[in-house]
Every structure is written in C-alpha cells, then in structure tokens.
Protein backbone atom coordinates (compact mmCIF):
# COMPACT_ATOMS: atom_id res chain seq x y z
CA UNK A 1 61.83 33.44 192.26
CA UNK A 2 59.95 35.71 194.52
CA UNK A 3 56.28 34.57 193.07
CA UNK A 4 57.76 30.77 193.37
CA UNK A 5 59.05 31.30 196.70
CA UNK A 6 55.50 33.24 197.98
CA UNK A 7 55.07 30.88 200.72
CA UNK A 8 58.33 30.77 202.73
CA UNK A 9 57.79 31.24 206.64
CA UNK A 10 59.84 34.55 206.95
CA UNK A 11 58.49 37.56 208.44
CA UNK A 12 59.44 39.85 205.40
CA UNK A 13 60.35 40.08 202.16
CA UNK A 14 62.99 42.53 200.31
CA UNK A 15 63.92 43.18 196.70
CA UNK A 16 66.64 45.25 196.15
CA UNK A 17 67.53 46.39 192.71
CA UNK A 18 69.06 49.68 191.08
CA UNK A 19 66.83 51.88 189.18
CA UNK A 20 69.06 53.21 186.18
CA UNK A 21 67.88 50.52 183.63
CA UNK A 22 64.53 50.99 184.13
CA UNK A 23 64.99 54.62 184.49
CA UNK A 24 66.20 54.42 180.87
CA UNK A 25 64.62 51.64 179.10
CA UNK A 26 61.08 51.44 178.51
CA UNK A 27 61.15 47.55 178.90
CA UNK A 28 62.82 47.61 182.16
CA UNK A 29 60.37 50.08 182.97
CA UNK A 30 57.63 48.38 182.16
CA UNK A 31 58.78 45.15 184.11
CA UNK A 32 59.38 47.48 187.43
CA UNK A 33 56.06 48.71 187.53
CA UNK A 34 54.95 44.72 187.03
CA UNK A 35 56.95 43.84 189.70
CA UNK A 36 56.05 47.15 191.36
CA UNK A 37 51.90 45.99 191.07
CA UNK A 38 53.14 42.91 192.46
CA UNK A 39 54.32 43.38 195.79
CA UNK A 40 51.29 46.04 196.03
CA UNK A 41 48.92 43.19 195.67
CA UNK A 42 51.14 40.72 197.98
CA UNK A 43 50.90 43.78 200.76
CA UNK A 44 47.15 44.38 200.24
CA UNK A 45 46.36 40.48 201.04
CA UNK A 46 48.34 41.05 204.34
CA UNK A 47 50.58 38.01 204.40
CA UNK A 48 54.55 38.72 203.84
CA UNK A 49 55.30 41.88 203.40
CA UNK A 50 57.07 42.57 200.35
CA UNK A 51 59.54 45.63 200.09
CA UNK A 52 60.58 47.26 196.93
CA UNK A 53 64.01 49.20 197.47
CA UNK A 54 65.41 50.97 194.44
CA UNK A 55 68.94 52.40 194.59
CA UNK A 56 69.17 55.14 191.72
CA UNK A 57 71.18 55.03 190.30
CA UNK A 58 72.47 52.04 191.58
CA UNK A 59 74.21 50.33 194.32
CA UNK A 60 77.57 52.23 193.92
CA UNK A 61 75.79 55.76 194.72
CA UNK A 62 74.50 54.17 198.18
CA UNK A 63 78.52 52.60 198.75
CA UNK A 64 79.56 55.83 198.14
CA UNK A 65 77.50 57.38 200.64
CA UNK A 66 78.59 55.71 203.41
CA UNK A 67 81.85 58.32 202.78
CA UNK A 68 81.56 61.33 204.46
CA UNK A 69 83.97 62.79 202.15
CA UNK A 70 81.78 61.72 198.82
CA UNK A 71 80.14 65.24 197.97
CA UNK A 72 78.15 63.79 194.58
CA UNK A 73 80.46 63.32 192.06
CA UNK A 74 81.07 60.90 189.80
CA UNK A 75 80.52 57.55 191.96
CA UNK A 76 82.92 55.85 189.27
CA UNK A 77 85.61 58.42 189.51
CA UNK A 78 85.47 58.48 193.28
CA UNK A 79 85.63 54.64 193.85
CA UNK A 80 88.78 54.99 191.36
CA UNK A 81 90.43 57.86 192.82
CA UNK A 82 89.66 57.89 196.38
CA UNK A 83 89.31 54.12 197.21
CA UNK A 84 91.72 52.86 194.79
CA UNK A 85 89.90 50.37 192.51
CA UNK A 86 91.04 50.74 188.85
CA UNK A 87 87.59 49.94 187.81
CA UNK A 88 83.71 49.36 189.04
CA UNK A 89 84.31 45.94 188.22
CA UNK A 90 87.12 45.75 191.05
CA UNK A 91 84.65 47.28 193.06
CA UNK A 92 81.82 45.06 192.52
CA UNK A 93 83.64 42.15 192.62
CA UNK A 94 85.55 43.18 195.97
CA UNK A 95 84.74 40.17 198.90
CA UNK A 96 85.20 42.30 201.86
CA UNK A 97 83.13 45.21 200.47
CA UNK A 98 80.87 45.74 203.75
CA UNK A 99 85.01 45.94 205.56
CA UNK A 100 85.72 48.30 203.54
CA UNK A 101 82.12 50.49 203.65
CA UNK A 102 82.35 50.44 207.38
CA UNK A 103 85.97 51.40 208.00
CA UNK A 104 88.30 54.51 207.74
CA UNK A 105 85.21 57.22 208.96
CA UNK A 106 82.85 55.33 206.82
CA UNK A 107 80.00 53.75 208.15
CA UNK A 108 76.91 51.97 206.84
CA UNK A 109 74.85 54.66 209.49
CA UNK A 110 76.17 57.21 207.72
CA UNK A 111 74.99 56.37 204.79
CA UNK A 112 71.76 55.34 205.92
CA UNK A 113 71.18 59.21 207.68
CA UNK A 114 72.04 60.60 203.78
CA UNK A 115 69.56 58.89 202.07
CA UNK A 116 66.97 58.47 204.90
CA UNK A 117 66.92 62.68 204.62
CA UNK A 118 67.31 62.43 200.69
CA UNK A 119 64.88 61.73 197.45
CA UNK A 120 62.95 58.62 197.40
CA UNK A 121 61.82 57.01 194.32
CA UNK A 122 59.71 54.86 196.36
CA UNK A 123 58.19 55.03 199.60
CA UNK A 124 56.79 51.83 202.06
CA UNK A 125 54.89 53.05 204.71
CA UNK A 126 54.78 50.31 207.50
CA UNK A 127 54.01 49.53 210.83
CA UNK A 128 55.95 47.29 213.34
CA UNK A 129 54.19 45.04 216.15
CA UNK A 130 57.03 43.70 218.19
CA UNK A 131 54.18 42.08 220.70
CA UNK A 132 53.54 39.84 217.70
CA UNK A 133 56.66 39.67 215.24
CA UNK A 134 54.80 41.12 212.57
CA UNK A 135 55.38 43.94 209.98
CA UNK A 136 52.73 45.02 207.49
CA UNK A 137 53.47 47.52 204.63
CA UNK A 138 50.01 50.07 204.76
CA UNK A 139 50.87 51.90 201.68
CA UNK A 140 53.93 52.16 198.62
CA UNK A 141 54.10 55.59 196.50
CA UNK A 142 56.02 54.98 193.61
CA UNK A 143 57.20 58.89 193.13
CA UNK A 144 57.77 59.17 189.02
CA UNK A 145 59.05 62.54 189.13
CA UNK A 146 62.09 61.21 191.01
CA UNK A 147 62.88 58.81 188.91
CA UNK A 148 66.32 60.81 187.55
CA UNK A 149 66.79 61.53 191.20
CA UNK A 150 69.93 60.27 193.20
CA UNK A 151 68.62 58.30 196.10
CA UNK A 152 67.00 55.07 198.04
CA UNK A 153 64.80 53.43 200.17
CA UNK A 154 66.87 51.29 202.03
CA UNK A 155 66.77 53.02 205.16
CA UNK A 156 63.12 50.48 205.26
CA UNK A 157 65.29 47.70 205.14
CA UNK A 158 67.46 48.86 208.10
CA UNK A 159 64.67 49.97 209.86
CA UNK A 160 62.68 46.78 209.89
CA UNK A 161 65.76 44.51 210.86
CA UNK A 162 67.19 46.34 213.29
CA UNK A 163 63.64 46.36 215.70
C-alpha cells in the first residue's frame, strides 16, 4: 500500500506499527528493517516524507501512558483492572477509545511528555518550513539496543501535525 500509494499529494507520510513481533521473530524482523530501508530511501530522494513510528511493545503501552496513574505494569492487567475491560480484545475493539484516553486525568499530552522523555527505538530527525508547507526527514537511527525497550516515537507524529 505505501509503495502503491508513493505518489499521493500529501505533505507526509506515517506508518505506525508495534514493535513486539518483530522484536521477537526473525521474519518480522527482517521485513521491518525492509520497510525500515524503505522509507530511508523515500526520505533521501526528498519527496514525501515517510515516518516510521514503532510503539514497543505495542499500542496498549502508549494507551496506557496517557494515565498518570499507570506506573509500568502489566499494560494487560491495568486495562483489566483499572479501566474495566475484561480483556485486550474489549480494549482494542472499544469505538470511543480516544474518549476514553483523553478523559478522567488522562490526556493524549500526557502521554506524549512520557514517551517524548523516554527510550526510542527509532529516531526521525526533521525539519519544518511553515513559509513553504514542507517537512523533510534529514536523518532516521534505528537504535537496536532498544529494541526490548518500552517506548515510541510518536511524539514525531504529534509534532509535525500540530505546526
């Protein structure tokens, strides 16, 4: 989808995807870093930026962290006990999740000041030129050693949309 879709007229692209699987399985790996060499290449010609975010371990951690409560534990245990799903399922599958991530002292900025001062598995550096509507990624760092590390990069996403 993203190589099929290469010439939309948007000023950015962003793939979003949790880490775990590839963190554990040598295929998933393998098809990260492809997708990883990728967006380098898309970046180095200079046309639409594409962004890499990885969640690790997933998408779940980063809900969590929009609770000022959550303290690290077990993301499944504290979406069961403290928010009242009986499963991740329920979770995942809840409609009015960003209602319920921005309500009751929890807040997607927050969240975004946890991780933004956390590990990063990956890191876009990028400049914005409001004169022109244009964003252009100078450099990604795929840090391996933080692979088993709890964090994200999805601070970059906020940070470009909200200029």
């Amino acid at each position: 989808m993203i190589k099929s879709d290469a010439k939309n007229n948007c000023l950015a692209k962003f793939i979003i995807i949790d880490a775990d699987r590839a963190a554990a399985n040598q295929g998933e790996r393998r098809s990260l870093e492809a997708l990883l060499a990728y967006c380098i290449l898309q970046n180095s010609k200079g046309t639409i930026p594409h962004f890499l975010i990885l969640n690790s371990p997933d998408f779940e951690y980063v809900a969590c962290l929009h609770d000022p409560k959550y303290k690290g534990e077990s993301t499944e245990s504290y979406i069961r006990s403290k928010w009242g799903f009986s499963s991740l399922n329920a979770f995942k599958s809840e409609t009015k999740v960003y209602d319920l991530l921005n309500s009751s002292g929890r807040s997607f900025e927050k969240m975004l000041d946890r991780i933004r001062n956390g590990r990063h598995i990956l890191i876009n550096t990028f400049v914005i030129n409001k004169k022109h509507y244009d964003v252009k990624i100078t450099k990604t760092k795929l840090n391996p050693e933080e692979f088993w590390s709890r964090g994200s990069n999805l601070f970059e996403f906020f940070d470009v949309i909200d200029w």
